[in-house]
Protein backbone atom coordinates (compact mmCIF):
# COMPACT_ATOMS: atom_id res chain seq x y z
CA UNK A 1 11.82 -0.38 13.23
CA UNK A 2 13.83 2.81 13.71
CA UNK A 3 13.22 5.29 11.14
CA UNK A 4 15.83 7.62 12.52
CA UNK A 5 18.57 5.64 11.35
CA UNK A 6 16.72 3.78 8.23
CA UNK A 7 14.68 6.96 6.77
CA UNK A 8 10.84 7.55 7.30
CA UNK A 9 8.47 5.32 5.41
CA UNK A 10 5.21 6.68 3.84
CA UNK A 11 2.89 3.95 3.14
CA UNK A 12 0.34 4.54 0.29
CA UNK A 13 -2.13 1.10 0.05
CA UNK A 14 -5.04 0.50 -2.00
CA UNK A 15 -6.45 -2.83 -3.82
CA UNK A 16 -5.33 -4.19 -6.89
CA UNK A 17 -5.60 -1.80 -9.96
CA UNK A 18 -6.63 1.38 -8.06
CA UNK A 19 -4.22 3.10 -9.40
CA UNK A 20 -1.01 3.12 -6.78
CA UNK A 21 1.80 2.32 -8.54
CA UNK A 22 0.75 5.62 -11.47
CA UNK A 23 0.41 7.78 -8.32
CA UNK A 24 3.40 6.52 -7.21
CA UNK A 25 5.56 7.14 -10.06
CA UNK A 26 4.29 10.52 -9.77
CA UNK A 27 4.96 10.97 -6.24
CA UNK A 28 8.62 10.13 -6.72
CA UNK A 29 9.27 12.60 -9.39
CA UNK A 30 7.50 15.08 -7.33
CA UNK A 31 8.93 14.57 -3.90
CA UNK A 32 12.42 12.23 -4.96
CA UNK A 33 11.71 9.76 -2.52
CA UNK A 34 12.67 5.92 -2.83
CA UNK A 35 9.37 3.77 -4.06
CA UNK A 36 9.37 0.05 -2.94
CA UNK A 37 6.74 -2.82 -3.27
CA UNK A 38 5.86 -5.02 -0.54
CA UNK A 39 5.06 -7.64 -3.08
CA UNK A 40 8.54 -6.92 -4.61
CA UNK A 41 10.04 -7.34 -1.47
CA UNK A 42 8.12 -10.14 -0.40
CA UNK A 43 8.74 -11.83 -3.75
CA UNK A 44 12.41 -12.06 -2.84
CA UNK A 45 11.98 -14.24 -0.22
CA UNK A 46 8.75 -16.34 -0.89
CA UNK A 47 7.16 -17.59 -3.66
CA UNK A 48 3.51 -15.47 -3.92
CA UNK A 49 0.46 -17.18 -6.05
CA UNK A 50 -0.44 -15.82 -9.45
CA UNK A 51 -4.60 -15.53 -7.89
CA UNK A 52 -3.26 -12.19 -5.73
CA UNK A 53 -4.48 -14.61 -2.40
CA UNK A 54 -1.85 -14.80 0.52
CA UNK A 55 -1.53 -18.35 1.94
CA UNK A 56 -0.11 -17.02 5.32
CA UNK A 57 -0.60 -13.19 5.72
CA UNK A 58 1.32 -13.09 8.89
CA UNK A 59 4.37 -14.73 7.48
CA UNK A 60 4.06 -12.58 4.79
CA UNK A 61 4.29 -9.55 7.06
CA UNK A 62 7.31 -11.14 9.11
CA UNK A 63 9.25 -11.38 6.08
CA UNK A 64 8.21 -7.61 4.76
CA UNK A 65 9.33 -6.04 8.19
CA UNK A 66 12.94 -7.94 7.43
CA UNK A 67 13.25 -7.14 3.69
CA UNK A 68 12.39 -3.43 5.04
CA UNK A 69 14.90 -3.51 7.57
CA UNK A 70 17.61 -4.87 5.47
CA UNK A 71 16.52 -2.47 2.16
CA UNK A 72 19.47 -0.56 0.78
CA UNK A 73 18.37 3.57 1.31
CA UNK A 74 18.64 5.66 -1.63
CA UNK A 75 16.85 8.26 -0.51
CA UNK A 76 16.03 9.83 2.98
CA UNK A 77 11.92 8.96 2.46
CA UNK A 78 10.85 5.59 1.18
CA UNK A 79 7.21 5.42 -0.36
CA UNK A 80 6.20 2.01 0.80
CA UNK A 81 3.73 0.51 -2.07
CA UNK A 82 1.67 -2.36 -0.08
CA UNK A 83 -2.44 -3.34 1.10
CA UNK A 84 -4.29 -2.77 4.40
CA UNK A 85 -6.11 -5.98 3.76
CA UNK A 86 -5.39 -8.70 1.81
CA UNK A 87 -6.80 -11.55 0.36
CA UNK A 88 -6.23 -14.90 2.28
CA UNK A 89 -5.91 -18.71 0.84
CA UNK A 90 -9.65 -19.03 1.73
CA UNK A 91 -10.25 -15.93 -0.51
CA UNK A 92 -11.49 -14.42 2.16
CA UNK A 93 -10.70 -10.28 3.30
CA UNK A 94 -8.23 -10.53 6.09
CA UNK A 95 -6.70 -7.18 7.64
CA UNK A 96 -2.79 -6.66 7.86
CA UNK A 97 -2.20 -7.28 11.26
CA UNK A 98 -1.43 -3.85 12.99
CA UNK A 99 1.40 -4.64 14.70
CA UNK A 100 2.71 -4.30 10.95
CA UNK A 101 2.36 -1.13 10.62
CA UNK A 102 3.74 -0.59 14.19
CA UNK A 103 6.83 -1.99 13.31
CA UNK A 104 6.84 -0.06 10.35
CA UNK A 105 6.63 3.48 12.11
CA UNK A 106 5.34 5.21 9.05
CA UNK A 107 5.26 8.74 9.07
CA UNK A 108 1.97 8.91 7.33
CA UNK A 109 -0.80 6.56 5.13
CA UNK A 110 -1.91 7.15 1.55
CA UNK A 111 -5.20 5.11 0.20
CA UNK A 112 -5.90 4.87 -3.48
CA UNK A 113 -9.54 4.05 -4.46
CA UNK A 114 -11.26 4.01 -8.18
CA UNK A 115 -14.29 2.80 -9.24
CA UNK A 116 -15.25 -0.54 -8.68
CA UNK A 117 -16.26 -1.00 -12.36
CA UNK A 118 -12.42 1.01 -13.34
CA UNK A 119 -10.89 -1.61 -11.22
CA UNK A 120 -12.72 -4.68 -12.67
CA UNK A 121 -11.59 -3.88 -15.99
CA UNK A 122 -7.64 -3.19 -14.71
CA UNK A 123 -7.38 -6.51 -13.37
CA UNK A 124 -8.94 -8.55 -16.50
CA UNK A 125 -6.80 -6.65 -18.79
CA UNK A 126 -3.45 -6.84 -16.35
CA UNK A 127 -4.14 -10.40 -14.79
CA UNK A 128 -6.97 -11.68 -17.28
CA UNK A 129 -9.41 -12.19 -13.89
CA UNK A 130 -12.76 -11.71 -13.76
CA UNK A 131 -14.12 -10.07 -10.53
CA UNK A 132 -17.84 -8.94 -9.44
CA UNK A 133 -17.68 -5.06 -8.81
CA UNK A 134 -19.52 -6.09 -5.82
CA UNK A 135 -16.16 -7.89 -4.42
CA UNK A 136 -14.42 -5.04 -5.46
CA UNK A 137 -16.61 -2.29 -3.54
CA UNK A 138 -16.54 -4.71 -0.46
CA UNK A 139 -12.43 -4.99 -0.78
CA UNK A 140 -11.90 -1.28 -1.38
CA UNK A 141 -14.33 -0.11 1.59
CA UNK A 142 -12.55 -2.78 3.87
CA UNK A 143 -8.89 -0.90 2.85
CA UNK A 144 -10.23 2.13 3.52
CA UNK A 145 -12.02 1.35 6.75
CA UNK A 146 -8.75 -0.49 8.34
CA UNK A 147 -6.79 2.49 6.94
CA UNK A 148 -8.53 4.39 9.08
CA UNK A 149 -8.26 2.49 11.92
CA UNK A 150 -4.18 1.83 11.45
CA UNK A 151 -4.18 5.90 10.93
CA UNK A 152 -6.12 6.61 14.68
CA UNK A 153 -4.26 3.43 16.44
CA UNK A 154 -0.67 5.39 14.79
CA UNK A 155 -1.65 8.78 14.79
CA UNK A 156 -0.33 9.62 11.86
CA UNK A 157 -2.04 10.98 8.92
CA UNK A 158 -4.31 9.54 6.35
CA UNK A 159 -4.87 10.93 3.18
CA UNK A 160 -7.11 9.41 0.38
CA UNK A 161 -7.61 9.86 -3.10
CA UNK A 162 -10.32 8.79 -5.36
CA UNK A 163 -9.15 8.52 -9.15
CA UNK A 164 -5.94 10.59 -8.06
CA UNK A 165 -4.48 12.82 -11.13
CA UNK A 166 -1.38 14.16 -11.60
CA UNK A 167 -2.54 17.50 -10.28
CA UNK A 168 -2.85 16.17 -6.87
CA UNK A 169 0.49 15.16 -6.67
CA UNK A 170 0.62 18.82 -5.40
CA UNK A 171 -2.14 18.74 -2.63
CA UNK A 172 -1.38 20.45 0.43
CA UNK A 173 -1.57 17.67 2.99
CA UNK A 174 0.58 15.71 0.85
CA UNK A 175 3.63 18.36 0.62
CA UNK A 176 3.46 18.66 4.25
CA UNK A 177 3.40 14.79 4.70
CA UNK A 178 6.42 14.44 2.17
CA UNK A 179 8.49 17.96 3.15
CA UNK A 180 8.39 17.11 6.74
C-alpha cells in the first residue's frame, strides 16, 4: 500500500477492552487524525462472530488491506484501530500474519495493555463473557510480544501504554510519531 498517495497509517492494537478505542478518541482530538476500526471495516464485507474468534484470519486480513485501500481520506493520518493477534475458530492465539502490516506501511505501532483483572471485567460488562485473567495475561503478552516483533521486522516505532490516561496523549514519542 502506498501511503504517499493514501496518507500514513498509525496502527495502535491491543486485546479486547484494554482500553484502545478511549485512547483513541483522545488521540484524534489531540492530533486530528482520521480513526478507523479494522473490525468496522472488516464488518462491511464479512459477517464476524459475536465470540470475538476469527474463522479465517488470513481472509480477514485480505479483505482489511482492500477496505484500507479503498477508505475515503479525511484526514492526512489515519489511526488504524485493529489486534496483533487474534483469536482463531479453534480459540486458539494466532498472530496477524506480517505481511499485513507490510502491506499496511504504517508509520508507527501503538499497544494498549490494562490489567488482566480490568480487562475481565470490560468484556463481561460490554459482551457479558466470562474470561480467566489467566487467558487474558497470556493474550495481552502475546500482542505485545508480536508487536514487538512487527515493530523490528518494520522498523518503525513502538510505543506502549499500560492503563494510558489522558495525560499521555501528550507524551513525547507520541507527538513526534503523530507531527511527523
Amino acid at each position: 500500500m502506498d501511503n504517499k498517495k493514501s496518507g500514513a497509517i498509525i496502527f495502535i492494537g491491543g486485546i479486547h477492552c484494554a482500553g484502545k478505542s478511549v485512547f483513541s478518541s483522545r488521540l484524534v482530538t489531540r492530533f486530528d487524525v482520521q480513526h478507523v476500526t479494522a473490525s468496522a471495516l472488516i464488518k462491511q464485507r464479512v459477517a464476524l462472530k459475536n465470540d470475538k474468534s476469527v474463522t479465517n484470519v488470513q481472509h480477514n486480513q485480505d479483505v482489511l488491506i482492500e477496505a484500507v485501500e479503498e477508505l475515503p481520506r479525511t484526514s492526512s493520518t489515519v489511526l488504524l484501530d485493529g489486534h496483533y493477534c487474534l483469536i482463531n475458530k479453534n480459540y486458539q492465539i494466532e498472530k496477524v500474519p506480517l505481511e499485513t502490516f507490510k502491506q499496511l506501511n504504517p508509520k508507527g505501532l501503538i499497544v494498549v495493555c490494562d490489567r488482566p483483572d480490568i480487562i475481565r471485567q470490560r468484556l463481561h460488562e460490554r459482551d457479558g463473557t466470562e474470561k480467566s485473567e489467566k487467558a487474558i495475561a497470556e493474550f495481552q503478552r502475546s500482542e505485545k510480544e508480536w508487536a514487538s516483533e512487527i515493530a523490528r521486522e518494520l522498523k518503525v516505532p513502538l510505543i506502549q501504554f499500560m492503563s494510558p490516561d489522558a495525560d499521555e496523549v501528550g507524551d513525547p514519542e507520541l507527538v513526534r510519531l503523530f507531527e511527523t
